[in-house]
Protein backbone atom coordinates (compact mmCIF):
# COMPACT_ATOMS: atom_id res chain seq x y z
CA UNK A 1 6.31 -78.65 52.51
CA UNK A 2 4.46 -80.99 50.42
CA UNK A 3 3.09 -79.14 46.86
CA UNK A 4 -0.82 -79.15 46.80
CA UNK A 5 -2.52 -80.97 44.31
CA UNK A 6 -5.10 -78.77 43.39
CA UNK A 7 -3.06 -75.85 42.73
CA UNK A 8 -4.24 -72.53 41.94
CA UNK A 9 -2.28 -70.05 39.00
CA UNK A 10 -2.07 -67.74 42.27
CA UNK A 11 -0.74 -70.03 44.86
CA UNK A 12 1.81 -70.90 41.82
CA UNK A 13 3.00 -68.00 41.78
CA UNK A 14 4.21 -68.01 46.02
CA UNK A 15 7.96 -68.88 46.60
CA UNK A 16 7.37 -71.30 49.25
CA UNK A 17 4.80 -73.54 46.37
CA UNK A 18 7.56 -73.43 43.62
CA UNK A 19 10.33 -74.25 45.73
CA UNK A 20 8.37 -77.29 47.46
CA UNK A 21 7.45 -78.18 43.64
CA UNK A 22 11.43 -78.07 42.52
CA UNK A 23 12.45 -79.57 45.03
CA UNK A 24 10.00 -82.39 45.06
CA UNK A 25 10.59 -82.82 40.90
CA UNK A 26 14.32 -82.72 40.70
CA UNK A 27 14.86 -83.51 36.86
CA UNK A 28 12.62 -80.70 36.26
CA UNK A 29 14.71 -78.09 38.27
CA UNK A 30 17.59 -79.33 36.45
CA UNK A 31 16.26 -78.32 33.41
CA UNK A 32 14.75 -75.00 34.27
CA UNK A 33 18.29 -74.44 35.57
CA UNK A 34 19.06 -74.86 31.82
CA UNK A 35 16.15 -72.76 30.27
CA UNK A 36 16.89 -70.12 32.40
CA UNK A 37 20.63 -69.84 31.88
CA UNK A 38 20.30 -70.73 28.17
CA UNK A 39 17.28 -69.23 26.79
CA UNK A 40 18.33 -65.79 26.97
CA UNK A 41 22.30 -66.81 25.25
CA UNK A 42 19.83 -68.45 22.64
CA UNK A 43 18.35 -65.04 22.04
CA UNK A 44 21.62 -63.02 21.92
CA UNK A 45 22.70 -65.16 19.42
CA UNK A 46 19.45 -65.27 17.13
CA UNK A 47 18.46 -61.62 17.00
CA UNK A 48 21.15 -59.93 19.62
CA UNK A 49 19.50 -57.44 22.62
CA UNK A 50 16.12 -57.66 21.78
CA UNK A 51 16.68 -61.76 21.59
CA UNK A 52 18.31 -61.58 24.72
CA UNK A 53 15.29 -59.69 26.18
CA UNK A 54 12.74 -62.11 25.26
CA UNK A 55 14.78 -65.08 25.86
CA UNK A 56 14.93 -63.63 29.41
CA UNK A 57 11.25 -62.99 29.68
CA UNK A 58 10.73 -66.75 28.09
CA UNK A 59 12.50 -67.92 30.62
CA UNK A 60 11.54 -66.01 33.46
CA UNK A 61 7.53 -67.12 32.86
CA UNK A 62 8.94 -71.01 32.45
CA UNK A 63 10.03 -70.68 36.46
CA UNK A 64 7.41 -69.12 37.39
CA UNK A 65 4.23 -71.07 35.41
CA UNK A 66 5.78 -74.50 35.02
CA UNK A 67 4.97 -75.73 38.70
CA UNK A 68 0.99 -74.35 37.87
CA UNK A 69 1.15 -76.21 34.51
CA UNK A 70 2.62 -79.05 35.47
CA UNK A 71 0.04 -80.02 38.04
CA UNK A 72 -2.80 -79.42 35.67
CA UNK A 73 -1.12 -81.63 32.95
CA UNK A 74 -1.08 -84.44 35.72
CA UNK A 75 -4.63 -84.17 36.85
């Protein structure tokens, strides 16, 4: 399933979108493997359970908004 150029925040947002985007951009699923793994042992570290929190809701909007952003960066 090919990713749409002119992709809405919305349409995003749908499994099937992001996982055609990821799998069409393979360095960048690589490192979102990385943000989302890391980001939230960054915040543990930092400023302990609260860190961890927000480094897990950090990482959790990176999947989700960086197939929208990315396609509006490229326009």
């Amino acid at each position: 399933m090919a990713v749409p150029s002119n992709i809405s925040l919305g349409n995003s947002l749908k499994s099937a979108n992001r996982l055609a985007f990821y799998e069409g951009h393979k360095e960048i699923a690589k490192l979102m493997i990385l943000v989302v793994f890391l980001f939230p042992l960054f915040g543990v570290y930092i400023s302990g359970l609260l860190g961890a929190a927000l480094g897990l809701l950090l990482s959790l909007l990176a999947y989700f908004l960086t197939p929208y952003i990315s396609m509006k960066l490229s326009e």
